[in-house]
Protein backbone atom coordinates (compact mmCIF):
# COMPACT_ATOMS: atom_id res chain seq x y z
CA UNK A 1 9.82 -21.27 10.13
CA UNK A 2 13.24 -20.36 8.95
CA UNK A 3 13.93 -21.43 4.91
CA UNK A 4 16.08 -23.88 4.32
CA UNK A 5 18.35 -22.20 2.00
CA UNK A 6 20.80 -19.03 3.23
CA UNK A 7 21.04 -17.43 0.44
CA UNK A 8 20.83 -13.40 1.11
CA UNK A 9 18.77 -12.16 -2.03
CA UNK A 10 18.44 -8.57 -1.05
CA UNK A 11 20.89 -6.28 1.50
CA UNK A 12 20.47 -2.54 2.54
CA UNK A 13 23.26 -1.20 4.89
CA UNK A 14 22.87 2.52 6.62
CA UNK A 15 20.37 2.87 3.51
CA UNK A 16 18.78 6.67 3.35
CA UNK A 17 16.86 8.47 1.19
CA UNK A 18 16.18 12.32 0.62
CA UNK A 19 13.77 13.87 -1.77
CA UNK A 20 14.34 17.30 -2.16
CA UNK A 21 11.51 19.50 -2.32
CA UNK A 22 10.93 23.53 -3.77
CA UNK A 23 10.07 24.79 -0.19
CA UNK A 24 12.51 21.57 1.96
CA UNK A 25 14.11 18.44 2.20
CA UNK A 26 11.77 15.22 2.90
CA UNK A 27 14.18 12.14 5.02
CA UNK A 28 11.94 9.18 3.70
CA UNK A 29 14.32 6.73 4.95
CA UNK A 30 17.30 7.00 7.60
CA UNK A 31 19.96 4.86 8.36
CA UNK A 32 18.09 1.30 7.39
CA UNK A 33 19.67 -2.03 7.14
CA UNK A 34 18.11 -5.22 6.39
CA UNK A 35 18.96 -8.78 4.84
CA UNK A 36 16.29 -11.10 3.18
CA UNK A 37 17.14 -14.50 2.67
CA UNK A 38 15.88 -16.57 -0.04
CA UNK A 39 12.71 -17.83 0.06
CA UNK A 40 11.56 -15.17 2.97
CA UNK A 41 8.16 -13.87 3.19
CA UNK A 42 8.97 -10.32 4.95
CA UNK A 43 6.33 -8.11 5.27
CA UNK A 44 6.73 -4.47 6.15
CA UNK A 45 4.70 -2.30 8.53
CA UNK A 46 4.46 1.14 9.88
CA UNK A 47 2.53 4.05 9.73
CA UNK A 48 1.15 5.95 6.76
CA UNK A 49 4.64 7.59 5.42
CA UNK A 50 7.10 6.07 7.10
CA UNK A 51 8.71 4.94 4.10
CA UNK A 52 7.90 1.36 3.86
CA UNK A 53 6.66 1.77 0.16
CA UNK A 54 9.91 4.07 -0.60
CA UNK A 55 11.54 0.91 0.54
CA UNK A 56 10.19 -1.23 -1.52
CA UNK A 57 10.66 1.50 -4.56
CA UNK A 58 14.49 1.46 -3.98
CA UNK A 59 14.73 -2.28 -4.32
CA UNK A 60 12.84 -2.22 -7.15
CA UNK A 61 15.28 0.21 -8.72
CA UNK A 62 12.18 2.62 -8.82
CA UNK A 63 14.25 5.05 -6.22
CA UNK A 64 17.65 6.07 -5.69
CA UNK A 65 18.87 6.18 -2.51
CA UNK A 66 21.40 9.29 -1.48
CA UNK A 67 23.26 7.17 1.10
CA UNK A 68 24.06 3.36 1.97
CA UNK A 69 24.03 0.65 -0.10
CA UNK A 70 21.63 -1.83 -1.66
CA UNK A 71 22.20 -4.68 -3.66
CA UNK A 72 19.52 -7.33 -4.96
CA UNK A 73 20.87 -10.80 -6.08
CA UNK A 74 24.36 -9.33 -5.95
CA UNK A 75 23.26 -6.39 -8.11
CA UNK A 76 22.16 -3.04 -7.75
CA UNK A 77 18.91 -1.99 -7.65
CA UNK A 78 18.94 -0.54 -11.10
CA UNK A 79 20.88 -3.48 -12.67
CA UNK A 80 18.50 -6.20 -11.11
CA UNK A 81 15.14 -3.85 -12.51
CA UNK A 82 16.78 -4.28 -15.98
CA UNK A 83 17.91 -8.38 -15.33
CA UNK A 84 13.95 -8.39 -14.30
CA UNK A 85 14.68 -10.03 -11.15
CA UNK A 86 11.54 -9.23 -9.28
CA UNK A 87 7.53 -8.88 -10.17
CA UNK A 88 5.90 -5.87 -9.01
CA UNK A 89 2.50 -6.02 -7.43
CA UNK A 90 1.24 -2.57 -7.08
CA UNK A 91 -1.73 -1.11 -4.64
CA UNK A 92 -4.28 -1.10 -7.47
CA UNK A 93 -4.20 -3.83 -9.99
CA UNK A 94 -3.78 -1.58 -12.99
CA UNK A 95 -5.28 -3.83 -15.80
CA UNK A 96 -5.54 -2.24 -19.18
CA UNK A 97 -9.94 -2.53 -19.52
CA UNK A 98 -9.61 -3.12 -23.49
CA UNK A 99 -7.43 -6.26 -22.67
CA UNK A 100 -8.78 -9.60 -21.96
CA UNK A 101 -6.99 -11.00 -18.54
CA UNK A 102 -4.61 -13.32 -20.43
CA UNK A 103 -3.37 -10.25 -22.58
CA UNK A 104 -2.62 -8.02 -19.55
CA UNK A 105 -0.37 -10.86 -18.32
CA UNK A 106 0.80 -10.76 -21.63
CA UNK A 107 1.84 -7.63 -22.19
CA UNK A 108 4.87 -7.83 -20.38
CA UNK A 109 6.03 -10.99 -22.12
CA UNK A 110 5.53 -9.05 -25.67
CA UNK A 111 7.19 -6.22 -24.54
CA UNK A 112 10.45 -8.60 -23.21
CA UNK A 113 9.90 -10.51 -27.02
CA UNK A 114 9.11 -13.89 -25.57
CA UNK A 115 7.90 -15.80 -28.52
CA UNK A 116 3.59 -16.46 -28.60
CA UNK A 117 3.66 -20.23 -27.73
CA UNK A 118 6.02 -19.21 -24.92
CA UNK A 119 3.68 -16.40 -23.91
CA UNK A 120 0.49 -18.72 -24.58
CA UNK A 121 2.40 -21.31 -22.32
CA UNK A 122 3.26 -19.09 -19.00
CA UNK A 123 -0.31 -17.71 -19.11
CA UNK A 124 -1.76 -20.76 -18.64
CA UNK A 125 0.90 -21.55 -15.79
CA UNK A 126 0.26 -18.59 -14.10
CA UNK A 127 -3.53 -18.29 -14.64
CA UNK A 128 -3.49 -22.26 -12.58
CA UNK A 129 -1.63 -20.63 -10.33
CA UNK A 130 -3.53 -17.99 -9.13
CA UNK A 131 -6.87 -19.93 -10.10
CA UNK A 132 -7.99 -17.94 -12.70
CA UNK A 133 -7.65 -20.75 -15.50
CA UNK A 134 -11.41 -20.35 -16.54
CA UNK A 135 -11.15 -16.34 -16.82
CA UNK A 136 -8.24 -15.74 -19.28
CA UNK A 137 -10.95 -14.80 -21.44
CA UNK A 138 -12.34 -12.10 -19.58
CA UNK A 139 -12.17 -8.02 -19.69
CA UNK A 140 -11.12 -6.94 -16.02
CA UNK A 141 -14.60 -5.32 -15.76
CA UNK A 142 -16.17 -8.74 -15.70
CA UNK A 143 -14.20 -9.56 -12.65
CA UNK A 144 -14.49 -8.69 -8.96
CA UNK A 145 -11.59 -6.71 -7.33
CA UNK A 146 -10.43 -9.85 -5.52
CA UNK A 147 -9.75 -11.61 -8.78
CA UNK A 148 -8.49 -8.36 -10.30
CA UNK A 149 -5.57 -8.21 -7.62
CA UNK A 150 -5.01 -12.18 -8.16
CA UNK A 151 -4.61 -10.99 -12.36
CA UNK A 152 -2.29 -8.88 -11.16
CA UNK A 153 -0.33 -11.20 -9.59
CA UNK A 154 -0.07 -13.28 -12.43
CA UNK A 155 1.18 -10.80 -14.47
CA UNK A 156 4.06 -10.42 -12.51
CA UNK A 157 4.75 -13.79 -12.05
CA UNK A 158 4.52 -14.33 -15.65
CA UNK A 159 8.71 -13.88 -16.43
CA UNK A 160 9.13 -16.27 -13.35
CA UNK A 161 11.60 -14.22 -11.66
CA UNK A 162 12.59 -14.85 -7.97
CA UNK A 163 11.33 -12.00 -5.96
CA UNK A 164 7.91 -10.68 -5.78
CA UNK A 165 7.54 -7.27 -4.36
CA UNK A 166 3.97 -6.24 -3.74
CA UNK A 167 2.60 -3.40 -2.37
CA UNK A 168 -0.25 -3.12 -0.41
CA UNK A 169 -1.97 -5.38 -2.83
CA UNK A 170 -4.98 -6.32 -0.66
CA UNK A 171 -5.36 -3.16 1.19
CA UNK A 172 -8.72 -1.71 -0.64
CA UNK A 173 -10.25 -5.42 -0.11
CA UNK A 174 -12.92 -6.03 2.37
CA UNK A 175 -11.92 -8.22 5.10
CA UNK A 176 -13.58 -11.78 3.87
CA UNK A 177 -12.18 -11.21 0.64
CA UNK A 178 -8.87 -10.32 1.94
CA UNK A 179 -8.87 -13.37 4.48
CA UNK A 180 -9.58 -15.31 1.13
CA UNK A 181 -6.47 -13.70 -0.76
CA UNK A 182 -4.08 -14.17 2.47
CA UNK A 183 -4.46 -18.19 2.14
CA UNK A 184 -3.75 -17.99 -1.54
CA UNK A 185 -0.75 -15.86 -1.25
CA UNK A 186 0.36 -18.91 1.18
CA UNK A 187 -0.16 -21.24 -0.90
CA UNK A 188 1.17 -19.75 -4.31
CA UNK A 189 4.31 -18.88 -2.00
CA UNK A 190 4.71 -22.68 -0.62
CA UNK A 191 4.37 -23.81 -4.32
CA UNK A 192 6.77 -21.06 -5.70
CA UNK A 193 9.14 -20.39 -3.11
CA UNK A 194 9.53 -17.02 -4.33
CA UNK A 195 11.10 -14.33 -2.28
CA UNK A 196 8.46 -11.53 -1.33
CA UNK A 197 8.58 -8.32 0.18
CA UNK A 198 5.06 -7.48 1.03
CA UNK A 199 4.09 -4.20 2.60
CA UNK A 200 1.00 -3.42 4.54
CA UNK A 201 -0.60 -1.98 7.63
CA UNK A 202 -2.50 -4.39 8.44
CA UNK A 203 -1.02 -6.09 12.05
CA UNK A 204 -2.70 -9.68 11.48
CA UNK A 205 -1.78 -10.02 7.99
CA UNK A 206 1.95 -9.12 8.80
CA UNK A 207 1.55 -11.63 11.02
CA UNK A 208 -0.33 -14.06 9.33
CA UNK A 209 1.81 -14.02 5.73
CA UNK A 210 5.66 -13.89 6.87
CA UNK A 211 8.15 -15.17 8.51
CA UNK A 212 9.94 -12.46 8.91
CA UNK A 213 8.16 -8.60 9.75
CA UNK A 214 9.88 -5.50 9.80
CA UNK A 215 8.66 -2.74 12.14
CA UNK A 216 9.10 0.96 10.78
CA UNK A 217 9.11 4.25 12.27
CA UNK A 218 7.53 7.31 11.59
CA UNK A 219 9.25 9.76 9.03
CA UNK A 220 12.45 9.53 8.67
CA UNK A 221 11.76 5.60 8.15
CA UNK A 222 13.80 3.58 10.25
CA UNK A 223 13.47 0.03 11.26
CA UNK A 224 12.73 -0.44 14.96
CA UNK A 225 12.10 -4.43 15.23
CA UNK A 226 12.69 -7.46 13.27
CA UNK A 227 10.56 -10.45 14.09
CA UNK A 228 11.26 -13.79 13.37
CA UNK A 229 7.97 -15.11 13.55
CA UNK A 230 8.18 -18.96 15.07
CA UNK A 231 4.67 -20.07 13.77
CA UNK A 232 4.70 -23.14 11.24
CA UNK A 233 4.62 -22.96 7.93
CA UNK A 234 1.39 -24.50 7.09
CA UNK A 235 -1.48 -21.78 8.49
CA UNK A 236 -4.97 -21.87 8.86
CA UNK A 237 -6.66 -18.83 8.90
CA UNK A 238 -7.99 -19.97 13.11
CA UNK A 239 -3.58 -19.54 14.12
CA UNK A 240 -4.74 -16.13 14.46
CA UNK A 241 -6.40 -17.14 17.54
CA UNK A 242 -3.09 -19.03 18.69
CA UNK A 243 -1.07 -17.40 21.66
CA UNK A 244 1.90 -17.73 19.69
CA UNK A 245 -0.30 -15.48 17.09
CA UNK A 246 -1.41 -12.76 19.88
CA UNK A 247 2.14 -13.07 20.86
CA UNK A 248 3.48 -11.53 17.72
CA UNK A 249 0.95 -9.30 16.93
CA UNK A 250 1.73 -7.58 20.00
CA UNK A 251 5.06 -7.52 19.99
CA UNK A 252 4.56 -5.51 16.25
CA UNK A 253 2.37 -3.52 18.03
CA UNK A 254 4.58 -2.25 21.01
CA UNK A 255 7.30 -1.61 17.70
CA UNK A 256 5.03 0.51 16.18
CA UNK A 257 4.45 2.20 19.36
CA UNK A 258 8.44 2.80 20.16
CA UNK A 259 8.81 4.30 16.95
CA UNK A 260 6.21 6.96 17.90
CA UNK A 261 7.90 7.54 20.84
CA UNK A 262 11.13 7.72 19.53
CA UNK A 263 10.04 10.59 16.66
């Protein structure tokens, strides 16, 4: 399931990160490396504080890293944040309650000074996109979590830049609803062919969402497995019952394992 094009959008090398605390130094991240192509869906797993979220901070110029080096689209971090290279998705949808959906996604777009038919214009696009086209209207009261997170997404899809980081965006979702949200992250991806970074700790929806999934160890974060995953692009929800599937899964499950053992 390898995308046809080459081109590497985002590069850590011998990346680390150190917060440094009153009472002692926190290692967040240690010695990672990593290259996503264009047009990957990589999803990244681990245990609670391994540093999988800090990761996804420093490439959205949200972190500094003390060591390495990290470039996105050629750039640093901190220059590609302000060239607004990526959307940010973040673990709660965060919709302002006195704004109707369409002027959440808006917001954004007034605060970058698009003009109003241009921000009238990608609204609509993005509101087809996510299927939301009959809401726009609504407060984010008036709509379930599911659709909420989906809002969310269109917000940050609303400056159509290449690379959609997202974090943990389904995780307080009950499992139909989340099955639901998988497939439409699919097929907004096979329509967009954005680049996503997508963290989670979930096993099947690593699986089920990326082509590529990077294993993390416990504090100090460090990558212990890359997978390539082999399955096609074009999955129904019933792959997870494929061997190729159970395959995966538990080879992202012996990863998660070795970095355990390896703390």
């Amino acid at each position: 399931m390898a995308p046809t094009a080459t081109k590497t959008v985002i590069s850590a090398e011998a990346l680390d990160l150190t917060f440094q605390t009153p009472d002692a130094p926190v290692h967040a991240l240690k010695d990672v490396s990593l290259n996503i192509q264009q047009g990957d869906f990589v999803s990244f797993i681990g245990p609670s504080g391994c540093g999988k979220t800090t990761f996804l901070r420093c490439i959205a110029g949200l972190e500094t890293p003390t060591g390495g080096k990290l470039t996105v689209n050629g750039m640093t971090a901190d220059e590609a944040r302000r060239a607004r290279a990526y959307g940010y998705v973040f673990q709660a949808a965060g919709l302002y309650p006195w704004r109707t959906i369409s002027g959440n996604i808006k917001l954004p777009l007034e605060i970058m000074g698009y003009s109003k038919s241009d921000q009238n214009e990608r609204v609509a696009r993005v509101l087809d996109l996510v299927e939301l086209s009959d809401f726009g209207a609504k407060f984010p009261w008036q709509l379930s979590g599911g659709m909420q997170q989906r809002a969310s997404i269109a917000r940050a899809l609303a400056f159509d830049a290449d690379i959609l980081l997202m974090d943990e965006p389904f995780g307080a979702l009950d499992e139909i609803v989340r099955d639901h949200l998988n497939e439409q992250l699919l097929a907004l991806w096979a329509r967009t062919n954005k680049t996503i970074g997508f963290v989670t700790h979930s096993i099947p929806e690593a699986v089920y969402l990326s082509t590529k999934i990077v294993v993390m160890s416990p504090r100090p974060g460090r990558i212990t497995d890359v997978i390539e995953s082999p399955l096609p692009k074009e999955r129904p929800l019933d792959i997870r019952d494929s061997p190729e599937f159970i395959d995966i899964a538990h080879r992202v499950r012996e990863g998660l394992r070795a970095g355990h053992s390896n703390d």
